[in-house]
PDB file of N, CA and C in Angstrom:
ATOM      1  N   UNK A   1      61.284  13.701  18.570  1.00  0.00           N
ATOM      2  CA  UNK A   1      62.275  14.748  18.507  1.00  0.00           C
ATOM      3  C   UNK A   1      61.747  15.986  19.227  1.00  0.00           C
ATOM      4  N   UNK A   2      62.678  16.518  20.067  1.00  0.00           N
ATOM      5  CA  UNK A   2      62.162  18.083  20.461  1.00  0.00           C
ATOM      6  C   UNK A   2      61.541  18.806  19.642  1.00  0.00           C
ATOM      7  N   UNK A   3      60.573  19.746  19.970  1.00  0.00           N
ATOM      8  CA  UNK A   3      59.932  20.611  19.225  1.00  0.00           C
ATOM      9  C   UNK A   3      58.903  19.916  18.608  1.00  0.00           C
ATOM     10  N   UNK A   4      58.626  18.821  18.243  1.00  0.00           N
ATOM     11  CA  UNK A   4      57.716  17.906  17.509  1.00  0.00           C
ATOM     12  C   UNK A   4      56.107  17.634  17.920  1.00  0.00           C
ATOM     13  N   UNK A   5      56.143  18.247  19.518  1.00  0.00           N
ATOM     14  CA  UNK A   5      54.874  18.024  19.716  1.00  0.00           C
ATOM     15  C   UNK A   5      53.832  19.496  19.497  1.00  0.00           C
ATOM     16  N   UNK A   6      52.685  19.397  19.773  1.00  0.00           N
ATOM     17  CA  UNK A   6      51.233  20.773  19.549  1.00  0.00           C
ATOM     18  C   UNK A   6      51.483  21.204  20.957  1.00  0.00           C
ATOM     19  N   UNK A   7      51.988  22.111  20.946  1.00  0.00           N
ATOM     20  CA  UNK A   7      52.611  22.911  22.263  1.00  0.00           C
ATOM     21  C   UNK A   7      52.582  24.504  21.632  1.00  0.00           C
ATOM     22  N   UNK A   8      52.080  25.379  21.964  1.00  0.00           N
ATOM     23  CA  UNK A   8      52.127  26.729  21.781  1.00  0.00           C
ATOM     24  C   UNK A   8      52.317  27.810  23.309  1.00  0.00           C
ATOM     25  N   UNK A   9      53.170  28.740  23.504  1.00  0.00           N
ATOM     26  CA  UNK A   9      52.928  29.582  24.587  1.00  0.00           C
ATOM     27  C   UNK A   9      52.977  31.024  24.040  1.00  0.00           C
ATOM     28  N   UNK A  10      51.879  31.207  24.837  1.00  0.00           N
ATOM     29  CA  UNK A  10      51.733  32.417  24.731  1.00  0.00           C
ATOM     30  C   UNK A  10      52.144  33.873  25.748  1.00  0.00           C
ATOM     31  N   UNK A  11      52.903  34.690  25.784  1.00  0.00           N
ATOM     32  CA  UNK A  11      53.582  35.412  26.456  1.00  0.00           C
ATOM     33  C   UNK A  11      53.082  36.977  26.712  1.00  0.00           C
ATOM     34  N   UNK A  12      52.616  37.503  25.567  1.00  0.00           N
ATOM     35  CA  UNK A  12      51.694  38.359  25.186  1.00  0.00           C
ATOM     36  C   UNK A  12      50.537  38.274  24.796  1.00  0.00           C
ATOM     37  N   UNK A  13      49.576  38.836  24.771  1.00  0.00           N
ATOM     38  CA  UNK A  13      49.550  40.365  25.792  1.00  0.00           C
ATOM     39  C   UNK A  13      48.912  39.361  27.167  1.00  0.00           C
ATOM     40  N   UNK A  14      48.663  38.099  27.096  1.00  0.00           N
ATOM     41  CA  UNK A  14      48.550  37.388  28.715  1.00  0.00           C
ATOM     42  C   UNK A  14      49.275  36.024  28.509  1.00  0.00           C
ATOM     43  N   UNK A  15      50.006  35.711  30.200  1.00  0.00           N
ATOM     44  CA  UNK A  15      50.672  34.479  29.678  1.00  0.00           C
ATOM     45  C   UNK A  15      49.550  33.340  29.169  1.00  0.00           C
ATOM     46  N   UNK A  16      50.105  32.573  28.661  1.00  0.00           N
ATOM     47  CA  UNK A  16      48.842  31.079  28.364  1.00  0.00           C
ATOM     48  C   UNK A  16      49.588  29.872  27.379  1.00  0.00           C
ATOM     49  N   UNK A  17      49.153  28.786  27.546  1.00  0.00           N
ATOM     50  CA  UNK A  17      49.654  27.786  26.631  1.00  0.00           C
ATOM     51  C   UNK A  17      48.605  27.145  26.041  1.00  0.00           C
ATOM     52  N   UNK A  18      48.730  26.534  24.739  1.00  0.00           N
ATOM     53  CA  UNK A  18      47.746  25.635  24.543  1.00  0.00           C
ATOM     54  C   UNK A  18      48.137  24.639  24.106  1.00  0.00           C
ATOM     55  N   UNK A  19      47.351  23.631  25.036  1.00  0.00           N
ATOM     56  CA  UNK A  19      47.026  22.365  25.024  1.00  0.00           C
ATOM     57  C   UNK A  19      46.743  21.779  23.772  1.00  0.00           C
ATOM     58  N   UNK A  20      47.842  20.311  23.167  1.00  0.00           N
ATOM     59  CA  UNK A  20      46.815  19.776  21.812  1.00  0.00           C
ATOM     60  C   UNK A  20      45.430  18.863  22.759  1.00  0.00           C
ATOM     61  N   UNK A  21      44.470  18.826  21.980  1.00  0.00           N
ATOM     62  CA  UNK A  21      43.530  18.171  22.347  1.00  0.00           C
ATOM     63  C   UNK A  21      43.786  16.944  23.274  1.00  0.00           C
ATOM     64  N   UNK A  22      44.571  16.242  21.945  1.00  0.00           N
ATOM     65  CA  UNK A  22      44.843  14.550  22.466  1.00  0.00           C
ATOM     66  C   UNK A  22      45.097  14.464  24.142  1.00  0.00           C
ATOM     67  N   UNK A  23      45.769  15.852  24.810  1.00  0.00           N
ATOM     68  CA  UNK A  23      46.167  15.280  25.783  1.00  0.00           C
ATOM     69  C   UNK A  23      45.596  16.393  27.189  1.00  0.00           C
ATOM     70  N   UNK A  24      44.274  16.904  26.585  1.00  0.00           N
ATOM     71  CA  UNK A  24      44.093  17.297  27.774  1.00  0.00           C
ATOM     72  C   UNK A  24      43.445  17.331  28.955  1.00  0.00           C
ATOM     73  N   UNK A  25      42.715  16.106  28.911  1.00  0.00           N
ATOM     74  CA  UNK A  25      42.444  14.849  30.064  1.00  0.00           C
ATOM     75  C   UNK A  25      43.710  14.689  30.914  1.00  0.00           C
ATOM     76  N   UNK A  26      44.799  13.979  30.285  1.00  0.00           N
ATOM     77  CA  UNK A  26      45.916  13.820  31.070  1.00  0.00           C
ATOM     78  C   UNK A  26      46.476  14.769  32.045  1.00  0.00           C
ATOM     79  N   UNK A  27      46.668  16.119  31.060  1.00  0.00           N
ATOM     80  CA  UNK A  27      46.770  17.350  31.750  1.00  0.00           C
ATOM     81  C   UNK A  27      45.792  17.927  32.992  1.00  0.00           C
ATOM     82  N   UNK A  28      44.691  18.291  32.673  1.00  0.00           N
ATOM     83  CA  UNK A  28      43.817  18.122  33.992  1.00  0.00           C
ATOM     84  C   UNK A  28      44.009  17.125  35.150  1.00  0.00           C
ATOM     85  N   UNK A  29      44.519  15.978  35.004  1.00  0.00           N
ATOM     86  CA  UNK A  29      44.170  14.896  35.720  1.00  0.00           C
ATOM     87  C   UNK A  29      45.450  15.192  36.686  1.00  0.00           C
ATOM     88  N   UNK A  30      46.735  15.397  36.016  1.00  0.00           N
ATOM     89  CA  UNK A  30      48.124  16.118  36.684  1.00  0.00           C
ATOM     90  C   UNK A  30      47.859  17.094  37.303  1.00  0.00           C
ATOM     91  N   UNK A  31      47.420  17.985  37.224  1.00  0.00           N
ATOM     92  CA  UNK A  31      46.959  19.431  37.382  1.00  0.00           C
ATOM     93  C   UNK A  31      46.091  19.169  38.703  1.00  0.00           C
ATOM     94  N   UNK A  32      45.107  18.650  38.675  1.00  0.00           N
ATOM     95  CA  UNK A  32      43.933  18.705  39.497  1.00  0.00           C
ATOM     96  C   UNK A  32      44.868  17.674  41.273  1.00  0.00           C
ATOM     97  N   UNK A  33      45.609  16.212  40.512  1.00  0.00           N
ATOM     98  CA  UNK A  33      46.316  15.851  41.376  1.00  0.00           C
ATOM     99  C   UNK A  33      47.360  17.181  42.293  1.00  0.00           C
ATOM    100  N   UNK A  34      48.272  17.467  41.546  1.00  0.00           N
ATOM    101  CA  UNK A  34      49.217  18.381  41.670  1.00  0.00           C
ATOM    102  C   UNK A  34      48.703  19.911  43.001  1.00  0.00           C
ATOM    103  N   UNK A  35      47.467  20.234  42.162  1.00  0.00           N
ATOM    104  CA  UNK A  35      46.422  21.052  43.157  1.00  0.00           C
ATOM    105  C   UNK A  35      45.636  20.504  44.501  1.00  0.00           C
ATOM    106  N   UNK A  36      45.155  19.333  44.345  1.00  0.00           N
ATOM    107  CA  UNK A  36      44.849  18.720  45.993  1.00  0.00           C
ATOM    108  C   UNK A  36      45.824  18.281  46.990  1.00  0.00           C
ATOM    109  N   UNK A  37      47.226  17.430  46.514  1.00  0.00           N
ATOM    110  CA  UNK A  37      47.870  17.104  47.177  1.00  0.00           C
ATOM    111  C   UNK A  37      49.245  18.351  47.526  1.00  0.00           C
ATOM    112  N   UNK A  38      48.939  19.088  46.844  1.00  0.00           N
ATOM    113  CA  UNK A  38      50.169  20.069  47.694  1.00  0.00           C
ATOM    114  C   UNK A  38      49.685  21.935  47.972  1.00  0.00           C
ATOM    115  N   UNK A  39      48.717  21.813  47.262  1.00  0.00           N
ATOM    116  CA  UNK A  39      48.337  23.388  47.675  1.00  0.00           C
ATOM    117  C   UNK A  39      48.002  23.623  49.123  1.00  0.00           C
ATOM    118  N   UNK A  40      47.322  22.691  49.262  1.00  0.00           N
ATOM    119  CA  UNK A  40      47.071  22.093  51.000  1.00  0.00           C
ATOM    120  C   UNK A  40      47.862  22.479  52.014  1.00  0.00           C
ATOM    121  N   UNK A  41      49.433  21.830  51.544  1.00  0.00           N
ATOM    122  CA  UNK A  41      50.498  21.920  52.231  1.00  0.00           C
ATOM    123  C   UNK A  41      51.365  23.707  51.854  1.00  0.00           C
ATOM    124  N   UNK A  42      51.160  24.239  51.154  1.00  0.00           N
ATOM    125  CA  UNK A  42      51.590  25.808  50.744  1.00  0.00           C
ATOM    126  C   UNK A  42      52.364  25.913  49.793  1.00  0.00           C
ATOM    127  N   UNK A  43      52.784  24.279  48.929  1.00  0.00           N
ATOM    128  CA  UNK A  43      53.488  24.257  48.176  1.00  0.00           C
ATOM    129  C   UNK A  43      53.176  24.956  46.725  1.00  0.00           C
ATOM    130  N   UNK A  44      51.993  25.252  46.261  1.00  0.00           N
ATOM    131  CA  UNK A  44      51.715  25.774  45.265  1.00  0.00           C
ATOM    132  C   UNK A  44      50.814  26.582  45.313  1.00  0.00           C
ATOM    133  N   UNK A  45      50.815  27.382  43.862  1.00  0.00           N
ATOM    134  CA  UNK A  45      50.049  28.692  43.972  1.00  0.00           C
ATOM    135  C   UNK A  45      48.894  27.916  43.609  1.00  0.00           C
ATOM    136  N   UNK A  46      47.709  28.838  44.385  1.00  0.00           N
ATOM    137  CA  UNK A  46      46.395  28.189  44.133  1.00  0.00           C
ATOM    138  C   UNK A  46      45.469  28.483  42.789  1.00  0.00           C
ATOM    139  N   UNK A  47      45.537  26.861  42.638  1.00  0.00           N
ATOM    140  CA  UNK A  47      44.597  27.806  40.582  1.00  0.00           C
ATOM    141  C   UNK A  47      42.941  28.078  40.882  1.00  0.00           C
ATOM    142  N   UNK A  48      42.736  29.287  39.841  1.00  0.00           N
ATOM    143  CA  UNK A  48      41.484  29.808  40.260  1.00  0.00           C
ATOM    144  C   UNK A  48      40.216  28.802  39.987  1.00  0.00           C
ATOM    145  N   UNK A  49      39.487  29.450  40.272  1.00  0.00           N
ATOM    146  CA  UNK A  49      38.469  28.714  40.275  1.00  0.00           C
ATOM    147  C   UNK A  49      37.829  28.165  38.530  1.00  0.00           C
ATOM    148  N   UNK A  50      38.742  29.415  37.518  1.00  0.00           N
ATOM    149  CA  UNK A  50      38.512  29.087  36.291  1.00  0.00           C
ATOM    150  C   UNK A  50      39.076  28.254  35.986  1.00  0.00           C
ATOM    151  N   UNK A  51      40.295  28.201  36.389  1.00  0.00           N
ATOM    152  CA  UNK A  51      41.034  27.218  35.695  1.00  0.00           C
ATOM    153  C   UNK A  51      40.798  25.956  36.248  1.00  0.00           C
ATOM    154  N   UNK A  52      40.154  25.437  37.669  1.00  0.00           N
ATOM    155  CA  UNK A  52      39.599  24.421  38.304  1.00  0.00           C
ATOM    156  C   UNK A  52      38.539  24.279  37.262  1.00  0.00           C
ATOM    157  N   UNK A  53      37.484  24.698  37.093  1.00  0.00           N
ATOM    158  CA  UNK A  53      36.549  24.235  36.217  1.00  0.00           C
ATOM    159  C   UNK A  53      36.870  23.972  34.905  1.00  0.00           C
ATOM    160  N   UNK A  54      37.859  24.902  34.157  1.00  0.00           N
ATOM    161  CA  UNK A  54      38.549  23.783  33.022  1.00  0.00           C
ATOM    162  C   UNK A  54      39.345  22.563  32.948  1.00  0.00           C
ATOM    163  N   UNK A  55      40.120  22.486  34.287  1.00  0.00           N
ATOM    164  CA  UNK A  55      40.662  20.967  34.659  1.00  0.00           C
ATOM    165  C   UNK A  55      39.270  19.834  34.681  1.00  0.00           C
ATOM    166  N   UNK A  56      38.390  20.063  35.303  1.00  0.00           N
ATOM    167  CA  UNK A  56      36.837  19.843  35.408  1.00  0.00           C
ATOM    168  C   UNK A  56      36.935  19.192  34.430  1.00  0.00           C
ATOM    169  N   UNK A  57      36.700  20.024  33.502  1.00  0.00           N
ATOM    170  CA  UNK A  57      35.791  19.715  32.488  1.00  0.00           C
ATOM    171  C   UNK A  57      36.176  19.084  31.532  1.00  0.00           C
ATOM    172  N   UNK A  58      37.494  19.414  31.058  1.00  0.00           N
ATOM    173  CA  UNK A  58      38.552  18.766  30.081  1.00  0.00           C
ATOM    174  C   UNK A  58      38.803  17.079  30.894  1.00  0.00           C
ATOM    175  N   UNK A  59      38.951  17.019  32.390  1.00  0.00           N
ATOM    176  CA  UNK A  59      39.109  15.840  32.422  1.00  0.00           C
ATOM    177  C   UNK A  59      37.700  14.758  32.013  1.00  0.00           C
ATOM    178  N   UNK A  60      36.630  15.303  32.320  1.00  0.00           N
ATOM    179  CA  UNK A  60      34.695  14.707  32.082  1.00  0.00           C
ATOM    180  C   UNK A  60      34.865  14.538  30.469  1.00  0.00           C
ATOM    181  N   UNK A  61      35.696  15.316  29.473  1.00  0.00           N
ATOM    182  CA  UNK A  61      35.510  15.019  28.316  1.00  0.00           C
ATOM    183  C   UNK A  61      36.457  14.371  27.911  1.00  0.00           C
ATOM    184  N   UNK A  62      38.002  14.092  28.427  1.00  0.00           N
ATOM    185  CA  UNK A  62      38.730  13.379  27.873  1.00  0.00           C
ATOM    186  C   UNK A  62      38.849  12.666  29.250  1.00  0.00           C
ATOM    187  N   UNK A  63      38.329  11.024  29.651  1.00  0.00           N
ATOM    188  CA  UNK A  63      38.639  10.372  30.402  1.00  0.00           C
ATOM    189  C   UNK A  63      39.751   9.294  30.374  1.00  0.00           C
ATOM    190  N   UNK A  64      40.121   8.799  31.538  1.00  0.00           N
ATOM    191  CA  UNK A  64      41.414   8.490  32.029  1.00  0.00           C
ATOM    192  C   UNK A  64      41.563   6.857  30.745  1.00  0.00           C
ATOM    193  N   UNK A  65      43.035   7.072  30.111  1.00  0.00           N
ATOM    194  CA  UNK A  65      43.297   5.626  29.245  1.00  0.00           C
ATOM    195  C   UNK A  65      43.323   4.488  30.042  1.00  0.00           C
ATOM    196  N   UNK A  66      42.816   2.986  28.973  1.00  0.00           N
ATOM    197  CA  UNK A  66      43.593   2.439  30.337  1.00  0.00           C
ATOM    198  C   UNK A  66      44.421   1.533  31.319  1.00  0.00           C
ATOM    199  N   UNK A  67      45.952   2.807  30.331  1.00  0.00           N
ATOM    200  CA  UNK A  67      46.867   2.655  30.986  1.00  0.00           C
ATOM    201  C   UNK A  67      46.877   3.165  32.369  1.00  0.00           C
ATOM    202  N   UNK A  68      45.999   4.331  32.436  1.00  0.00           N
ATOM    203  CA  UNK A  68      46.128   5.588  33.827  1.00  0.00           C
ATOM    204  C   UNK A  68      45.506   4.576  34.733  1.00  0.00           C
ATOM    205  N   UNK A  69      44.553   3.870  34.400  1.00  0.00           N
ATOM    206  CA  UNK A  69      43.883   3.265  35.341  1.00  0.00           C
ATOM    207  C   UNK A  69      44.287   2.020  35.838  1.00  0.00           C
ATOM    208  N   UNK A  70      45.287   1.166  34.938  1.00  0.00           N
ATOM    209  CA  UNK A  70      46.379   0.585  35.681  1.00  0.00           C
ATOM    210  C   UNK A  70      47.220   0.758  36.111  1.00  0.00           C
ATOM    211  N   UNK A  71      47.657   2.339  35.920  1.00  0.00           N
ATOM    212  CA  UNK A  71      49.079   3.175  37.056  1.00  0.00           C
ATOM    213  C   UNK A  71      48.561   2.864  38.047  1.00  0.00           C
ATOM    214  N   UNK A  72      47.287   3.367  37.971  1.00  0.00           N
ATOM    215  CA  UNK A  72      46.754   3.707  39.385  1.00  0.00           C
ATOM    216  C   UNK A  72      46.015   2.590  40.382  1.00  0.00           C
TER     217      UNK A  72
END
């Protein structure tokens, strides 16, 4: 059901969301894709270097299921 998942945003006093745990391997892994294959091209704003090293790192601690690795 909508609303049902660990989703929080934050608006004040800086934007931000947080991530439930369970899924933020996945998230990095989107993210980090999303950032090589089109920032390249000018399609997206470029994430900093902090937030590159938390895609990093969150993906090294939550690695790919494997389902991801039979998407892929």
């Amino acid at each position: 059901m909508y609303g049902d998942c660990d989703f929080e945003v934050l608006f004040a006093p800086i934007n931000a969301v947080e991530v439930a745990d369970s899924v933020k391997g996945l998230v990095a892994r989107v993210s980090l894709y999303m950032h090589d294959a089109y920032t390249s091209r000018g399609l997206l704003v470029q994430l900093s270097d902090e937030e590159l090293n938390m895609y990093r790192g969150w993906n090294c601690e939550k690695p790919p299921e494997p389902w991801e690795c039979e998407r892929n």
